[in-house]
C-alpha atoms as a PDB file:
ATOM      1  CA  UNK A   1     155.746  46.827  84.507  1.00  0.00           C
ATOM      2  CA  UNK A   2     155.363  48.359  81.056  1.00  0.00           C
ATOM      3  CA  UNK A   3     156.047  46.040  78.206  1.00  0.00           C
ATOM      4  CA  UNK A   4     160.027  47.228  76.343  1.00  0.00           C
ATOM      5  CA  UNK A   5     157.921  48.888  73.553  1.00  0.00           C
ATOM      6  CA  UNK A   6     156.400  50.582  75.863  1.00  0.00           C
ATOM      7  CA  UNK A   7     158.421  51.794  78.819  1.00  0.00           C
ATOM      8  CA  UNK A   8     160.215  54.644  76.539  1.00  0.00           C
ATOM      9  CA  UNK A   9     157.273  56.655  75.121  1.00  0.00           C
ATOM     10  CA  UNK A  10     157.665  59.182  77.771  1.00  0.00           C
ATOM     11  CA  UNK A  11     161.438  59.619  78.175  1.00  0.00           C
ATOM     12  CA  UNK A  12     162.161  60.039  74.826  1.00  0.00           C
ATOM     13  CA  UNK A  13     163.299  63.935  75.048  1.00  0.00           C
ATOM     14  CA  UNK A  14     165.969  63.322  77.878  1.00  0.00           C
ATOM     15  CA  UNK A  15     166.779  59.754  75.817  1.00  0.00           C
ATOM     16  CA  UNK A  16     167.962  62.340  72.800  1.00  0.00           C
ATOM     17  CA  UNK A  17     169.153  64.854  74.696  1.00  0.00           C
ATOM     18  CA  UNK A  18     171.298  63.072  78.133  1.00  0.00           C
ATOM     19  CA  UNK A  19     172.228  59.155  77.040  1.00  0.00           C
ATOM     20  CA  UNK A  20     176.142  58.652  76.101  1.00  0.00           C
ATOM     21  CA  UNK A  21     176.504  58.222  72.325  1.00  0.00           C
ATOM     22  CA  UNK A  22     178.732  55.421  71.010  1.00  0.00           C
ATOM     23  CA  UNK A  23     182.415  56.105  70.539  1.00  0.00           C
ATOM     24  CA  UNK A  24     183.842  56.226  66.964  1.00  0.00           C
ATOM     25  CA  UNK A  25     186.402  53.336  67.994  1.00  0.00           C
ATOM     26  CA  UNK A  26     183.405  51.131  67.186  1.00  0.00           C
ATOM     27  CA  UNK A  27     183.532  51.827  63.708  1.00  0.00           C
ATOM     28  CA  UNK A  28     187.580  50.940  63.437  1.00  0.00           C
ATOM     29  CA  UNK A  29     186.830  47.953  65.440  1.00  0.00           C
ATOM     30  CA  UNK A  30     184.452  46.970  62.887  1.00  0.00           C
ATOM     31  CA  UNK A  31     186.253  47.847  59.796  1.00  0.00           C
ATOM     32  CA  UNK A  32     189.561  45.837  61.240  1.00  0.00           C
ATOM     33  CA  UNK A  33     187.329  42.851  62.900  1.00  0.00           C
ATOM     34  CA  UNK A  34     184.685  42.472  61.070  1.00  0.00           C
ATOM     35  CA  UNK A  35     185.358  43.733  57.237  1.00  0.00           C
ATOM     36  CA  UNK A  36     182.922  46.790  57.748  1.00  0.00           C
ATOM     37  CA  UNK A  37     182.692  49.344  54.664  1.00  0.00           C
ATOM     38  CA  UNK A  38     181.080  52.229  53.924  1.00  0.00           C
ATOM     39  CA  UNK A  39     179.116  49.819  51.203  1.00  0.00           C
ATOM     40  CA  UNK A  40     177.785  47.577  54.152  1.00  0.00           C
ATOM     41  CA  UNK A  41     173.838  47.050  55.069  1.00  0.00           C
ATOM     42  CA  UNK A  42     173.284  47.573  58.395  1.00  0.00           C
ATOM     43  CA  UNK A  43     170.077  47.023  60.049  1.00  0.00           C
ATOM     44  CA  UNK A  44     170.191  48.595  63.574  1.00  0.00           C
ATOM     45  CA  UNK A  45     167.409  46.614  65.795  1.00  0.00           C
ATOM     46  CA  UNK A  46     166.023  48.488  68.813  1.00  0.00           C
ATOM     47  CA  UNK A  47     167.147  51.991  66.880  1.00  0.00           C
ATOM     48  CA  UNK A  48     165.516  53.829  69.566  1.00  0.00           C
ATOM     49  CA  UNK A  49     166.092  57.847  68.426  1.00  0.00           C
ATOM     50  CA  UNK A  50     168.776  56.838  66.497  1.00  0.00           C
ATOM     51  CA  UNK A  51     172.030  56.976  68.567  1.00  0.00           C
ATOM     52  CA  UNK A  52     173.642  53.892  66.992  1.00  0.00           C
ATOM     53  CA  UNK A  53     172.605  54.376  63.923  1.00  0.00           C
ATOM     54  CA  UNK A  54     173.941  57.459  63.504  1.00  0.00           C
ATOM     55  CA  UNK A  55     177.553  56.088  63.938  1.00  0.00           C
ATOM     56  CA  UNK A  56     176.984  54.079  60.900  1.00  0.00           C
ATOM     57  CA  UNK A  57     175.541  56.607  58.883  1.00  0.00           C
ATOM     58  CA  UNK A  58     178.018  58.983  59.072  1.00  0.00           C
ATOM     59  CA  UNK A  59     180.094  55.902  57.862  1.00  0.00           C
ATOM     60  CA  UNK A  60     178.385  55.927  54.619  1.00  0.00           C
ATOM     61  CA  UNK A  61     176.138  52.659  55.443  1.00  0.00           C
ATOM     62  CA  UNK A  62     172.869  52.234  54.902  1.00  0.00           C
ATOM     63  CA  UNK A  63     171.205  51.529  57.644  1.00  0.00           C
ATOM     64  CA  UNK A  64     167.404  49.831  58.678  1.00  0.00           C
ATOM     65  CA  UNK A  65     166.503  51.574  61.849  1.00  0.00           C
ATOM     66  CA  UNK A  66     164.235  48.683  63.640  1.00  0.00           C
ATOM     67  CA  UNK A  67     162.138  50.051  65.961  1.00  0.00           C
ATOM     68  CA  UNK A  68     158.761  49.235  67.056  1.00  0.00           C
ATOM     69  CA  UNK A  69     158.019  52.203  69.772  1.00  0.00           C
ATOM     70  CA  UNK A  70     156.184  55.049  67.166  1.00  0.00           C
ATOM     71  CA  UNK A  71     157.548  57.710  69.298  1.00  0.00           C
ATOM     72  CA  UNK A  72     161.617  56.799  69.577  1.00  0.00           C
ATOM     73  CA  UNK A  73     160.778  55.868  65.991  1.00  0.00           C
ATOM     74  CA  UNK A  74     159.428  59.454  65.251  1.00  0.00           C
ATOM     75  CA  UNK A  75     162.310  61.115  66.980  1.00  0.00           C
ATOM     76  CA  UNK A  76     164.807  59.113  65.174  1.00  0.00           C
ATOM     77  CA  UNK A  77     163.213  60.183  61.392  1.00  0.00           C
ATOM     78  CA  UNK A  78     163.261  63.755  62.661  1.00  0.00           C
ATOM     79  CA  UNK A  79     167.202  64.021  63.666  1.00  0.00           C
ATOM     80  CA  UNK A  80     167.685  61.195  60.842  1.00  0.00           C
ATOM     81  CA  UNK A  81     165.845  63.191  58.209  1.00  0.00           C
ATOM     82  CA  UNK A  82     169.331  64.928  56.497  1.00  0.00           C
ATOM     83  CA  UNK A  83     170.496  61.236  55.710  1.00  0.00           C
ATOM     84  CA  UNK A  84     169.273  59.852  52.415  1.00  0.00           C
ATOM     85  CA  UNK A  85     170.494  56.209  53.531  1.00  0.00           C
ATOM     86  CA  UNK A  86     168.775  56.288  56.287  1.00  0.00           C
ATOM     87  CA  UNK A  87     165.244  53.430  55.887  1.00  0.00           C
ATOM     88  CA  UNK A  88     163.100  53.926  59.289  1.00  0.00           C
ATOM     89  CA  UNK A  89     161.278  50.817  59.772  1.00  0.00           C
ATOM     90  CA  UNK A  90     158.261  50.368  62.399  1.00  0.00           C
ATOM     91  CA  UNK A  91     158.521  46.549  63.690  1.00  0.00           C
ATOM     92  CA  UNK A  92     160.028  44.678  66.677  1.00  0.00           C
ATOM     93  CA  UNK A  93     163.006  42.711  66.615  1.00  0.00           C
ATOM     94  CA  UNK A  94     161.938  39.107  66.414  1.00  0.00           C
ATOM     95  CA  UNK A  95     159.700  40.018  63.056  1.00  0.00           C
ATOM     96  CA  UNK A  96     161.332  43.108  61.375  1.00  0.00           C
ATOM     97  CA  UNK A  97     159.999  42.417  58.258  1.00  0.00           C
ATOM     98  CA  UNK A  98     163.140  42.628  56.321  1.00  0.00           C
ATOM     99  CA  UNK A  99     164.488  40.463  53.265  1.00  0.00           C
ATOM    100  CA  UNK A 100     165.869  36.957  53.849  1.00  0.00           C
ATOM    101  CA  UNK A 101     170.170  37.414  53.418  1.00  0.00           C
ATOM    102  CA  UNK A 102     169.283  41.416  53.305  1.00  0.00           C
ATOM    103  CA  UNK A 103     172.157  43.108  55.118  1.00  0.00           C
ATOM    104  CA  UNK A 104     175.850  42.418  56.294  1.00  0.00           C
ATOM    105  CA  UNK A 105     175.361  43.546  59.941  1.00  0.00           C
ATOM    106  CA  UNK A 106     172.577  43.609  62.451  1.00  0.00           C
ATOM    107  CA  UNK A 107     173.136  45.743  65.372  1.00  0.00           C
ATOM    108  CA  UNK A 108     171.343  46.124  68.539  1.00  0.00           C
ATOM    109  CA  UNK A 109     172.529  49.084  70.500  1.00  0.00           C
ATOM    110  CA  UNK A 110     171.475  49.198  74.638  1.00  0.00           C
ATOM    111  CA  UNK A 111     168.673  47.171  73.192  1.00  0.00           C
ATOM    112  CA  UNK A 112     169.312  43.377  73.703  1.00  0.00           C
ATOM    113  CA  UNK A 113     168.162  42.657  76.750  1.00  0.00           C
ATOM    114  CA  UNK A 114     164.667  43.840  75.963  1.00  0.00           C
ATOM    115  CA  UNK A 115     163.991  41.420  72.978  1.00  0.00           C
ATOM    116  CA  UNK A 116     162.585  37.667  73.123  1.00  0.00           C
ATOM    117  CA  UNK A 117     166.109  36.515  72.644  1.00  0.00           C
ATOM    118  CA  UNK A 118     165.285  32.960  71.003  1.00  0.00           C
ATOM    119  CA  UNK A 119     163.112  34.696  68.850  1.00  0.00           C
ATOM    120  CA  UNK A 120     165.255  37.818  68.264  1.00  0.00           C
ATOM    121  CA  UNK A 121     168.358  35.661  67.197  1.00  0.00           C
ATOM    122  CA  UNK A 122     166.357  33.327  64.776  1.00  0.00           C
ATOM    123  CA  UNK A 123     165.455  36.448  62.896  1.00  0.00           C
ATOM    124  CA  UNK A 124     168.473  38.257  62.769  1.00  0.00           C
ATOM    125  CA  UNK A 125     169.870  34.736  61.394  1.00  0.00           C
ATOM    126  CA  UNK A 126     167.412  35.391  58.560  1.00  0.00           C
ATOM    127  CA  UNK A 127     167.859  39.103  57.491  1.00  0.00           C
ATOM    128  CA  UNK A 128     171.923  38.464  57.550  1.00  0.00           C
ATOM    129  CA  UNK A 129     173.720  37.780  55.008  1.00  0.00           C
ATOM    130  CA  UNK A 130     175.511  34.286  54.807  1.00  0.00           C
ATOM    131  CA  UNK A 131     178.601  36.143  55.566  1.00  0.00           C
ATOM    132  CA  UNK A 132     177.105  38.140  57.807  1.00  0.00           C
ATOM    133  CA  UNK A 133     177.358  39.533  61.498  1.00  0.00           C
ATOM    134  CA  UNK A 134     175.778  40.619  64.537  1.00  0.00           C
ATOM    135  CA  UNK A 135     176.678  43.135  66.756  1.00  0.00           C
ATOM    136  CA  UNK A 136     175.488  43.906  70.381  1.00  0.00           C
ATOM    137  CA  UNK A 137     177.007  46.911  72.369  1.00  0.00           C
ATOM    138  CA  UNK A 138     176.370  48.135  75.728  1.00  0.00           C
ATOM    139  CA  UNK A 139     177.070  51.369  77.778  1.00  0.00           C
ATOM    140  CA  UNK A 140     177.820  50.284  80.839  1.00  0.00           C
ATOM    141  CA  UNK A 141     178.483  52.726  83.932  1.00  0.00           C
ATOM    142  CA  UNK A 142     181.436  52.155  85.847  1.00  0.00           C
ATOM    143  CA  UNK A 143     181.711  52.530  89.432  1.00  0.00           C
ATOM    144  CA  UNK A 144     185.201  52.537  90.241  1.00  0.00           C
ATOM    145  CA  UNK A 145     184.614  56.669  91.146  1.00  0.00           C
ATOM    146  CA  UNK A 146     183.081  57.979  94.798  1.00  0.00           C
ATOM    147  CA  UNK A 147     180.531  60.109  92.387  1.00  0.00           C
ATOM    148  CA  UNK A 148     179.508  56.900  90.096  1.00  0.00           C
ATOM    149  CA  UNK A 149     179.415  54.286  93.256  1.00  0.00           C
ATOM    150  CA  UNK A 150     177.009  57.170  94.715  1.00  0.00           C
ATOM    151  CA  UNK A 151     174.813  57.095  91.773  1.00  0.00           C
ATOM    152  CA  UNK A 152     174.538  53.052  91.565  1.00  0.00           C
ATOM    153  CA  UNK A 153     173.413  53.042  94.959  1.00  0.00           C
ATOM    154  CA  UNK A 154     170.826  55.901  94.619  1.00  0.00           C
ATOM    155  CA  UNK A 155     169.449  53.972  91.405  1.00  0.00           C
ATOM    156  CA  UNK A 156     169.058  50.696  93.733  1.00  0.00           C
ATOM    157  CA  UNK A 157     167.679  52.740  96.778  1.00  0.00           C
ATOM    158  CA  UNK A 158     165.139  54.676  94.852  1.00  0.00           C
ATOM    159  CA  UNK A 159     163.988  52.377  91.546  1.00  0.00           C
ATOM    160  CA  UNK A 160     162.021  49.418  92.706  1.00  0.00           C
ATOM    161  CA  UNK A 161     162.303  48.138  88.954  1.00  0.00           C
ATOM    162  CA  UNK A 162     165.974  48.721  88.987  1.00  0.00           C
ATOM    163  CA  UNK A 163     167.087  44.911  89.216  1.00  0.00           C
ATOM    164  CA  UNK A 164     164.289  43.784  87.215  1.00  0.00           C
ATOM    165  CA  UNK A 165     165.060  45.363  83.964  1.00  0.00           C
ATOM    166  CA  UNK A 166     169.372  46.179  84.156  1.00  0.00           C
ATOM    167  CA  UNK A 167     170.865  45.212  81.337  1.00  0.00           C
ATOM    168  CA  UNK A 168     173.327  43.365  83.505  1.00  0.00           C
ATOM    169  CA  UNK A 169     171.975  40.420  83.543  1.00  0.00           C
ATOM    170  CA  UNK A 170     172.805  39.778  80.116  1.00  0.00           C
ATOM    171  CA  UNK A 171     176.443  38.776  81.187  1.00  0.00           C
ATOM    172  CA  UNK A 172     179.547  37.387  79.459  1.00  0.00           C
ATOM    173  CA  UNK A 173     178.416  33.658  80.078  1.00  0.00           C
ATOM    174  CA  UNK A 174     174.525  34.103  78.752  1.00  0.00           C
ATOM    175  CA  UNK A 175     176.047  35.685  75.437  1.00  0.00           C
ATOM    176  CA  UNK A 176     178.398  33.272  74.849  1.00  0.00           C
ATOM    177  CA  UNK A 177     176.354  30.603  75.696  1.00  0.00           C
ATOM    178  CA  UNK A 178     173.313  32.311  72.949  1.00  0.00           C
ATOM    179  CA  UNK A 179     176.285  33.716  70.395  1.00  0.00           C
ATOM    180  CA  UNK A 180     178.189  30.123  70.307  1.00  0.00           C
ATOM    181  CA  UNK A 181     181.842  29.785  71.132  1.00  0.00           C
ATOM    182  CA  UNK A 182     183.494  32.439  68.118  1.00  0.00           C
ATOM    183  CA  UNK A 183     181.691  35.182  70.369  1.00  0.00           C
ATOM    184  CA  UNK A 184     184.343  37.821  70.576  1.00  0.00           C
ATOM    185  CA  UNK A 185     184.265  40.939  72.845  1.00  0.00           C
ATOM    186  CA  UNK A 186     185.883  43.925  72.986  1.00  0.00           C
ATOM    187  CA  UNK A 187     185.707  46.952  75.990  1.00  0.00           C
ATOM    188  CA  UNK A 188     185.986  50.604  74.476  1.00  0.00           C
ATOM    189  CA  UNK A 189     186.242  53.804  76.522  1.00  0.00           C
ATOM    190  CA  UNK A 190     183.231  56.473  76.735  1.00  0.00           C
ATOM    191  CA  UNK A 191     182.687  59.216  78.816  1.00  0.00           C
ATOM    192  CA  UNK A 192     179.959  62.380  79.547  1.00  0.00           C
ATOM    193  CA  UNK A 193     180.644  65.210  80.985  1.00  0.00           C
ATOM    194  CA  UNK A 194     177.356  66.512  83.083  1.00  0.00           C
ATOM    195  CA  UNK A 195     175.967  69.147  84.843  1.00  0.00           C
ATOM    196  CA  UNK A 196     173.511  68.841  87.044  1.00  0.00           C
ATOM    197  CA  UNK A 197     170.673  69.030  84.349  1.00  0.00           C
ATOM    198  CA  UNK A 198     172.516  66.887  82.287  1.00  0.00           C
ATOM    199  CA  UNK A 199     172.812  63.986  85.085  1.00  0.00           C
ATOM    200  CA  UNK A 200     169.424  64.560  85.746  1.00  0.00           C
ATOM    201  CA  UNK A 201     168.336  64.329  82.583  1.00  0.00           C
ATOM    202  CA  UNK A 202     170.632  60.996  81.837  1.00  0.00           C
ATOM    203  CA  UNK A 203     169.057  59.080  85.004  1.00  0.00           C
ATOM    204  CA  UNK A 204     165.241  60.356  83.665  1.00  0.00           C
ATOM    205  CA  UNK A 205     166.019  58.865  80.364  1.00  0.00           C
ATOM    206  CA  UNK A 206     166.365  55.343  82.176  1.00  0.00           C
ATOM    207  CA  UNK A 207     163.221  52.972  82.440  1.00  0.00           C
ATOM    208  CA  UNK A 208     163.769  52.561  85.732  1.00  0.00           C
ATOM    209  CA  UNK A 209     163.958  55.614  86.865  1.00  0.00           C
ATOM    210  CA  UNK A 210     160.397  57.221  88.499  1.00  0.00           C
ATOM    211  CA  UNK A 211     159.070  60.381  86.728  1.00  0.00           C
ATOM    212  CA  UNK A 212     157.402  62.965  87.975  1.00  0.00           C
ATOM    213  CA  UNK A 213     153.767  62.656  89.515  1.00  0.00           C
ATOM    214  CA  UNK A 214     155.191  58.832  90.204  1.00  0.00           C
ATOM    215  CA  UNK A 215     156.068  57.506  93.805  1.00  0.00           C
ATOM    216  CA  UNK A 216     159.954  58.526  94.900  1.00  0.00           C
ATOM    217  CA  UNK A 217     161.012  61.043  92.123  1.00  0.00           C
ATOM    218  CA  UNK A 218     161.188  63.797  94.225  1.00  0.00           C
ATOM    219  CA  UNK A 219     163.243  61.865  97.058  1.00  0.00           C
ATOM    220  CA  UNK A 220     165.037  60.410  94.548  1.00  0.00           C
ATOM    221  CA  UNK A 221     165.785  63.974  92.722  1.00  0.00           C
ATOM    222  CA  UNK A 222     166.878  65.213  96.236  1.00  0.00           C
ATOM    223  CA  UNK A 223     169.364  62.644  96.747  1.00  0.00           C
ATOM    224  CA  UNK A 224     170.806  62.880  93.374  1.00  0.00           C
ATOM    225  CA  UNK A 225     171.283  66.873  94.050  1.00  0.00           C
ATOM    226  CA  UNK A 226     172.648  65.945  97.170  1.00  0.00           C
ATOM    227  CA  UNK A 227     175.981  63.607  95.617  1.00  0.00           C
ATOM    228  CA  UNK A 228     176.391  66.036  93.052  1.00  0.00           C
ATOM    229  CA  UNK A 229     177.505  68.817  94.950  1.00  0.00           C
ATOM    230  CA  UNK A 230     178.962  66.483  97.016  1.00  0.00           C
ATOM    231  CA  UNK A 231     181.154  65.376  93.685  1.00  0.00           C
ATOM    232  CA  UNK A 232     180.789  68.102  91.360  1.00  0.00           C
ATOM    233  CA  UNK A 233     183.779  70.349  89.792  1.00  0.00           C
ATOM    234  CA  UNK A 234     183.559  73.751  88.324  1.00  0.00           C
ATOM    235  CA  UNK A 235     179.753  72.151  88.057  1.00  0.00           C
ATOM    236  CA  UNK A 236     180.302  69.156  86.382  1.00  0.00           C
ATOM    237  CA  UNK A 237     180.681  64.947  86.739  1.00  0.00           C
ATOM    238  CA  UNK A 238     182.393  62.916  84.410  1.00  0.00           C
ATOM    239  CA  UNK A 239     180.126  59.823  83.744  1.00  0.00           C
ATOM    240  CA  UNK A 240     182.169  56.927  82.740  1.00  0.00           C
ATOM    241  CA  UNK A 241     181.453  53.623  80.750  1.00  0.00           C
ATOM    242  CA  UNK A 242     182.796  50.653  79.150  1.00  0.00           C
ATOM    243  CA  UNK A 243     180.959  50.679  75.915  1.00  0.00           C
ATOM    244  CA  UNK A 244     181.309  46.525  75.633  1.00  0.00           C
ATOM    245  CA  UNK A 245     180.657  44.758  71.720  1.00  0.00           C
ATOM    246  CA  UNK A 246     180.037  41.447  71.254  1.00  0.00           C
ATOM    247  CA  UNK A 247     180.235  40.568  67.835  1.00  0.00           C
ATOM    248  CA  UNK A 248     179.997  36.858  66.173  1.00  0.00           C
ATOM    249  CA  UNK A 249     179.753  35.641  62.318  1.00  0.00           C
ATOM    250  CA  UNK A 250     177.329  32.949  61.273  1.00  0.00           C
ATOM    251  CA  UNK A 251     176.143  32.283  64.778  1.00  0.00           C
ATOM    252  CA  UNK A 252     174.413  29.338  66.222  1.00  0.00           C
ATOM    253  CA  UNK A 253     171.441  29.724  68.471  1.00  0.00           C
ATOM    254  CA  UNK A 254     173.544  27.335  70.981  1.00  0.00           C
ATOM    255  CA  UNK A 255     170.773  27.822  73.885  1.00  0.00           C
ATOM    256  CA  UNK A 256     167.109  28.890  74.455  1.00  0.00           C
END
């Protein structure tokens, strides 16, 4: 498999165009949980094209984007480039080369579960602020609707990488047991409404998924035509998630 720095270089047009932002909720959760201001440093790890970090910067934060692939990276300083608090920074997670006690909140946004997490959470421990926190958040698709229990099993019937690299198996337990026991998590709603481009476009953006020229995209294509007008309205899905955030102060790397 490609390594996570990788895997994205080629997906990064349906990445800005098709993946679910973040819902605004996060930011009250934040501000009530977590004492987030508009004065707050924020250094977003994994910024990817800048979908997180956007959230914040319409806050008023200033915000690190931490991202080591150059093109996500390049993406994010062109849709970034109308925010003067914006600081695009080309590194990986587990050396971002940041201050020591830099920023108030490091973030990691559909990004976790790619870092070395041992390494990841001993830097982030450095950059923060004694008073600091972290904050990981996840899309994660429901299935609880025929048209999303369709897709699931098209993504496991067609993506031979598929349980490999799912974000999934970062679970409740493994966070808690690397966050420490004052791990708190909260579920928020989010929600796309696609055509058939658009759901298209939002499985091509996933590593996982084959691309063209590569063995099963066509079949894979066909199948995915094939539940959507099977599910469709007026043309469109409705893509669901649980956008879940796990947030902890002053952790304590509990567990390699």
């Amino acid at each position: 498999m490609l390594s996570p720095t990788e895997r994205f270089s080629n997906r990064v047009e349906n990445y800005i165009k098709y993946r679910p932002s973040y819902p605004a909720a996060l930011i009250d959760l934040l501000e009530s949980e977590c004492q987030l201001t508009p004065a707050s440093l924020v250094a977003d790890i994994g910024s990817g094209t800048g979908l997180l970090t956007k959230l914040f910067l319409d806050n008023g934060n200033t915000v690190f984007g931490v991202e080591p692939n150059a093109e996500m990276r390049a993406a994010a300083e062109t849709l970034l480039n109308a925010y003067p608090n914006f600081v695009s920074v080309a590194a990986p997670a587990e050396a971002t080369t940041l201050a020591a006690e830099q920023v108030d909140f490091v973030t990691a946004g559909q990004a976790f579960h790619w870092f070395d997490i041992v390494a990841a959470l001993q830097e982030f421990r450095r950059i923060l602020k004694p008073q600091g926190w972290i904050v990981l958040v996840w899309n994660m698709r429901r299935h609880d609707d025929p048209f999303q229990s369709a897709y699931e099993q098209l993504v496991k019937r067609h993506s031979q990488e598929y349980s490999a690299v799912n974000h999934k198996r970062i679970n409740d337990h493994v966070l808690s047991e690397i966050m420490g026991p004052d791990m708190r998590l909260t579920t928020l709603d989010n929600e796309q409404i696609l055509d058939y481009e658009g759901i298209k476009g939002r499985l091509l953006s996933a590593s996982y998924a084959p691309l063209e020229g590569q063995a099963g995209h066509q079949a894979m294509l066909d199948d995915l035509l094939a539940i959507f007008e099977q599910y469709q309205q007026a043309g469109r899905v409705r893509f669901t998630y649980r956008t879940n955030v796990y947030y902890t102060q002053n952790p304590q790397l509990a567990k390699a």
